[in-house]
N, C-alpha and C. Protein backbone atom coordinates (compact mmCIF):
# COMPACT_ATOMS: atom_id res chain seq x y z
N UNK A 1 165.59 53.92 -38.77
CA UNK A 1 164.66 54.30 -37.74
C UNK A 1 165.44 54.43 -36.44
N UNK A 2 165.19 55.50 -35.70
CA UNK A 2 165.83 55.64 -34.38
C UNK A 2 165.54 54.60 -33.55
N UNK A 3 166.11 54.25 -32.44
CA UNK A 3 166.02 53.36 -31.24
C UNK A 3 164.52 53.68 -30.67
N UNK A 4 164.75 55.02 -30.44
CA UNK A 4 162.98 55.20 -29.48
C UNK A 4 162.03 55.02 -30.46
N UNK A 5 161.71 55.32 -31.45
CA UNK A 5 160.91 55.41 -32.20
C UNK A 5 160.85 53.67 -32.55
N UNK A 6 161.72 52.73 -32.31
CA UNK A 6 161.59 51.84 -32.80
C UNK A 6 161.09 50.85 -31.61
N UNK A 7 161.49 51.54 -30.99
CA UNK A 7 161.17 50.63 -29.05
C UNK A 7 159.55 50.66 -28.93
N UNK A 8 159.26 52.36 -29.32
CA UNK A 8 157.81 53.17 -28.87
C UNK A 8 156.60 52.13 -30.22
N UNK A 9 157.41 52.09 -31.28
CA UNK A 9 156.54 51.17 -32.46
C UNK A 9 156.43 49.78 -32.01
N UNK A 10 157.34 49.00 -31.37
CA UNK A 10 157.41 47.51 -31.35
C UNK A 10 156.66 47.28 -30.09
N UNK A 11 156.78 48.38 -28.88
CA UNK A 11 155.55 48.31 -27.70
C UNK A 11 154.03 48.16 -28.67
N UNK A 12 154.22 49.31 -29.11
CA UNK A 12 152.56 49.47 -30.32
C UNK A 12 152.38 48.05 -31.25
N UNK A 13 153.08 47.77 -31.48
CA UNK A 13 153.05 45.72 -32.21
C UNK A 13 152.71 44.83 -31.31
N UNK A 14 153.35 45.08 -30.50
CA UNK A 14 153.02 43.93 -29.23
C UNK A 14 151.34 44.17 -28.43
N UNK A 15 150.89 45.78 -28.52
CA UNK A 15 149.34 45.45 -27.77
C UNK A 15 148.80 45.88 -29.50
N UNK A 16 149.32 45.85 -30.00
CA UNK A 16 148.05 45.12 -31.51
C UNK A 16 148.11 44.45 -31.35
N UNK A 17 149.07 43.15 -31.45
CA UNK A 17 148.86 41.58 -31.32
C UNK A 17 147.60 41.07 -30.49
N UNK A 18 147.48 41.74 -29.65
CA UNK A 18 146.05 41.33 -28.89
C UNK A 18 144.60 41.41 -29.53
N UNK A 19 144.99 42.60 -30.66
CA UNK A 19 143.52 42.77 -31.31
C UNK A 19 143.61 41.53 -32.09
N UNK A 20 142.07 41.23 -32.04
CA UNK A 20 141.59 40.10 -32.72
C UNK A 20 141.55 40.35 -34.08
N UNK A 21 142.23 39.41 -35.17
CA UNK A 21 142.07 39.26 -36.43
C UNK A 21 141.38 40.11 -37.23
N UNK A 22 141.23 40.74 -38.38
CA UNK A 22 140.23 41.23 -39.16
C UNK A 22 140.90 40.93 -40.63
N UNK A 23 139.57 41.34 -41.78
CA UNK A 23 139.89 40.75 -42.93
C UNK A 23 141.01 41.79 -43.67
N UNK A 24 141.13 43.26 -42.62
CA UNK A 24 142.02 44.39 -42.97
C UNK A 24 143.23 44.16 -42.54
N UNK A 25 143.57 45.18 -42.84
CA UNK A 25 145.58 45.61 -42.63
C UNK A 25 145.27 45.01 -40.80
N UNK A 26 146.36 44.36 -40.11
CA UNK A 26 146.09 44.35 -38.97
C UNK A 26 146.78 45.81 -38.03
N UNK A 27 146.62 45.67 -37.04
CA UNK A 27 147.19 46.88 -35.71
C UNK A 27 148.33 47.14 -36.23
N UNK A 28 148.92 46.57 -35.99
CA UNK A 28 150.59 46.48 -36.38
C UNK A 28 151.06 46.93 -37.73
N UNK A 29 150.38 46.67 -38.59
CA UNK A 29 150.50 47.32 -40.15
C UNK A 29 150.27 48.78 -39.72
N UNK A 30 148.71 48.91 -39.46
CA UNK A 30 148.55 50.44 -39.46
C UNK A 30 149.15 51.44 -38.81
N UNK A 31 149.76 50.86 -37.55
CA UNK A 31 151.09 51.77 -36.61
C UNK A 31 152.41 52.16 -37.83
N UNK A 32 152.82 50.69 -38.35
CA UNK A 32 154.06 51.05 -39.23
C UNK A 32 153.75 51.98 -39.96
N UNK A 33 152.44 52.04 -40.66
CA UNK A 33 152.34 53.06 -41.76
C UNK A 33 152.38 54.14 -41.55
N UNK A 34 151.53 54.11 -40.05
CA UNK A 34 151.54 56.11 -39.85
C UNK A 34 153.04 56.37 -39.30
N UNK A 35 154.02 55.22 -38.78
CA UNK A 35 155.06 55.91 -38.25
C UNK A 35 155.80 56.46 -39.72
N UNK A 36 155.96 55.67 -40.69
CA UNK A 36 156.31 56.06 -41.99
C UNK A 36 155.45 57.34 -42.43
N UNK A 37 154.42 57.55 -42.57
CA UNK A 37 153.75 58.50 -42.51
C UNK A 37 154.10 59.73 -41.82
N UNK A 38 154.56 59.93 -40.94
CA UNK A 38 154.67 60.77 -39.77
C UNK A 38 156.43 61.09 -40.42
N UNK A 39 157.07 59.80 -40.33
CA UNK A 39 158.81 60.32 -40.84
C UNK A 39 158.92 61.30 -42.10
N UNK A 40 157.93 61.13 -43.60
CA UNK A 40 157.91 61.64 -44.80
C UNK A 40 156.78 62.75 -44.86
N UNK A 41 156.34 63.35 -43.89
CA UNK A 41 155.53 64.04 -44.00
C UNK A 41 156.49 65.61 -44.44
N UNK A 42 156.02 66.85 -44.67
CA UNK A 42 156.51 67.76 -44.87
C UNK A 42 156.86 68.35 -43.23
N UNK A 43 157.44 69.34 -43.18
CA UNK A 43 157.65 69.60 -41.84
C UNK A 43 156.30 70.71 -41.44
N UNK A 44 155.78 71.36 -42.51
CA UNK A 44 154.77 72.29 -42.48
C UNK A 44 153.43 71.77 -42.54
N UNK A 45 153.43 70.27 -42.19
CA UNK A 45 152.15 69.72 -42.90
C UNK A 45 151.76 69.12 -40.92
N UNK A 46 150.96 69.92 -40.23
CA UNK A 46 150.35 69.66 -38.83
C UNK A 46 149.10 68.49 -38.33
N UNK A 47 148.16 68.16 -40.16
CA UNK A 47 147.15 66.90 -39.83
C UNK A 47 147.30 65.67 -39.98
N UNK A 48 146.74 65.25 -39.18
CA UNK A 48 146.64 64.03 -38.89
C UNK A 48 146.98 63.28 -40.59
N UNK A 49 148.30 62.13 -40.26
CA UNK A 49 148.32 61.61 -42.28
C UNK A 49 146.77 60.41 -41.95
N UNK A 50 146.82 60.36 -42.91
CA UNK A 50 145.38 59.56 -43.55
C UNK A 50 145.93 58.46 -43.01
N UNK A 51 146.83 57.86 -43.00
CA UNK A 51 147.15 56.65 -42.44
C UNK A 51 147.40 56.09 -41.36
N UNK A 52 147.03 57.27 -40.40
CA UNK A 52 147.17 57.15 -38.91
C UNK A 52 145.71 57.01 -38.33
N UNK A 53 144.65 57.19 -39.37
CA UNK A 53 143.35 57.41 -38.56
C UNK A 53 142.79 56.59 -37.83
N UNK A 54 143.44 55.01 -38.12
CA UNK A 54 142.61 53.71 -37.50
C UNK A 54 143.72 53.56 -35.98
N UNK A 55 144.69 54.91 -35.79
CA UNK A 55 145.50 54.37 -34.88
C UNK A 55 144.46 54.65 -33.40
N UNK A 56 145.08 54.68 -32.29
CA UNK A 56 144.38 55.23 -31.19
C UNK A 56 145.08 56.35 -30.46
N UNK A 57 144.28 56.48 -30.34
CA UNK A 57 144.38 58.25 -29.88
C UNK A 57 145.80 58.42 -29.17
N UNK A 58 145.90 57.08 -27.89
CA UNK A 58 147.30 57.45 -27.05
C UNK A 58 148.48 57.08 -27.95
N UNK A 59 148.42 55.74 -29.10
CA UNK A 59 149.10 55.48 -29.99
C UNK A 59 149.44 56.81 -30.50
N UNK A 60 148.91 57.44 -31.34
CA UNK A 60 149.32 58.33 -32.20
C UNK A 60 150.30 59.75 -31.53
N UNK A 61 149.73 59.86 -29.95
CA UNK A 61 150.07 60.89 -29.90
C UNK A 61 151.26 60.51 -29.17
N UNK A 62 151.70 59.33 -28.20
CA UNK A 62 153.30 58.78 -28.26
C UNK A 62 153.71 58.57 -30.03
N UNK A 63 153.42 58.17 -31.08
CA UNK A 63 153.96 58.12 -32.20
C UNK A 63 154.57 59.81 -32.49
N UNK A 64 153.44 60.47 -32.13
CA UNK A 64 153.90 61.79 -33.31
C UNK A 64 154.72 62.84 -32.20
N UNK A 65 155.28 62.33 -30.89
CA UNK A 65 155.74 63.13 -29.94
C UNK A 65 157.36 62.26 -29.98
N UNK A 66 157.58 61.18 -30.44
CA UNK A 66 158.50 59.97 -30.57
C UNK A 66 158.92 60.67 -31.92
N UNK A 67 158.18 60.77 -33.07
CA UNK A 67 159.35 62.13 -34.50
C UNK A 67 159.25 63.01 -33.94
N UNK A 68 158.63 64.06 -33.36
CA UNK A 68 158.85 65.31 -32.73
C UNK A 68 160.05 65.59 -32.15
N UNK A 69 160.43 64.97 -31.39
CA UNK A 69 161.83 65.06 -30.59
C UNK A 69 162.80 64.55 -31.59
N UNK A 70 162.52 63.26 -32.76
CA UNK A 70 163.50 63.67 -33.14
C UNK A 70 163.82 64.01 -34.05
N UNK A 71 162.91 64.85 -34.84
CA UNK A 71 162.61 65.80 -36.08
C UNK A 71 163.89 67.16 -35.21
N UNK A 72 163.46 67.33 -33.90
CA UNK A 72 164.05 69.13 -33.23
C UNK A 72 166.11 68.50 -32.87
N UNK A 73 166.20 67.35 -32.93
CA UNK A 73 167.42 67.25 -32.51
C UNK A 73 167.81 66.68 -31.42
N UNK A 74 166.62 66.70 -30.39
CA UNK A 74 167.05 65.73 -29.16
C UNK A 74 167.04 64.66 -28.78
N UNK A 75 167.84 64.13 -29.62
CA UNK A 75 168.03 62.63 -29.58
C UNK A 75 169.41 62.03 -29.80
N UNK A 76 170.20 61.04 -28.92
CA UNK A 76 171.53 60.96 -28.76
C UNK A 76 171.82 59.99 -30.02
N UNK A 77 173.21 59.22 -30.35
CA UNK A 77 173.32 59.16 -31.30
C UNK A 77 172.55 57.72 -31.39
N UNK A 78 171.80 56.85 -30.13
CA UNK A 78 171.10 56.11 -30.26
C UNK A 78 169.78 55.90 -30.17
N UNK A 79 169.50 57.64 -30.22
CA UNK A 79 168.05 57.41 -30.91
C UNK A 79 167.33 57.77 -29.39
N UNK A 80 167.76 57.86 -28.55
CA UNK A 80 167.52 57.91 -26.76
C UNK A 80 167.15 59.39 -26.57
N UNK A 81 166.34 59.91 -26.22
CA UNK A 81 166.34 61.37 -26.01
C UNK A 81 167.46 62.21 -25.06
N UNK A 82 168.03 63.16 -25.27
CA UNK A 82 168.79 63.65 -24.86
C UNK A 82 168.63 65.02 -24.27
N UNK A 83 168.30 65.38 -22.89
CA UNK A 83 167.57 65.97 -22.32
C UNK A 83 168.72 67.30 -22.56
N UNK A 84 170.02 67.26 -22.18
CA UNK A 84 170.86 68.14 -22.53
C UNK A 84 170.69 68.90 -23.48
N UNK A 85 170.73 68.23 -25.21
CA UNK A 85 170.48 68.50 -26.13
C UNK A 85 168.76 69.70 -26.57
N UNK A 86 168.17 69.45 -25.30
CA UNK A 86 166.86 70.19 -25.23
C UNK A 86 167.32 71.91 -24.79
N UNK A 87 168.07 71.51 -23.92
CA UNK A 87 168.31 72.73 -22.74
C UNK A 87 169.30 73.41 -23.41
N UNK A 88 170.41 73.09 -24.82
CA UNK A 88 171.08 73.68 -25.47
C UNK A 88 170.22 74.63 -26.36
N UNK A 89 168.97 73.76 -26.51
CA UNK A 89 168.22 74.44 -27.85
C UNK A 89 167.29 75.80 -27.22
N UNK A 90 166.72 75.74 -25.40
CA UNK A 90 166.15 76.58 -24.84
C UNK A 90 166.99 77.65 -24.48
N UNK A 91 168.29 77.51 -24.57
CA UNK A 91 169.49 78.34 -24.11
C UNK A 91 170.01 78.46 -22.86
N UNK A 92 169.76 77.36 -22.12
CA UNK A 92 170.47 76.80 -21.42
C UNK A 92 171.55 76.16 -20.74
N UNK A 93 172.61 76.62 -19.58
CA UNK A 93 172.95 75.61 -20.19
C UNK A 93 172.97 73.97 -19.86
């Protein structure tokens, strides 16, 4: 797992921890799954995985913008976004 993606998930662990108990998967389970979810998905496949549905809305969409960047390449070799690496790909230089 990259650095950001792992920074952006363990923020998302830390305000599940606040949700109160249930007899289900807790916060923190269901983030890991959709981030796994989100890594093995096809690259052509755009909906929401089934396992992201209990996430929240701002969760998911820092989750699926956190593989986005580094599904396209901009990301240094620690996982850090690499803004350079953007402006190579827009043709920039």
């Amino acid at each position: 797992m990259r650095h950001t993606t792992a920074l952006l998930a363990a923020g998302l662990l830390l305000a599940g921890a606040a949700v109160s108990c249930s007899s289900g998967p807790s916060y923190d389970d269901i983030v890991k799954d959709c981030t796994t979810a989100l890594k093995q998905r096809a690259e052509a496949e755009k909906g929401k995985p089934t396992e992201c549905k209990d996430v929240k809305a701002d969760d998911y969409d820092a989750l699926l913008m956190s593989q986005t960047i580094n599904d396209l390449g901009w990301t240094d070799k620690d996982g850090n976004f690499d803004e350079g690496k953007m402006l190579e790909d827009a043709g920039q230089p």
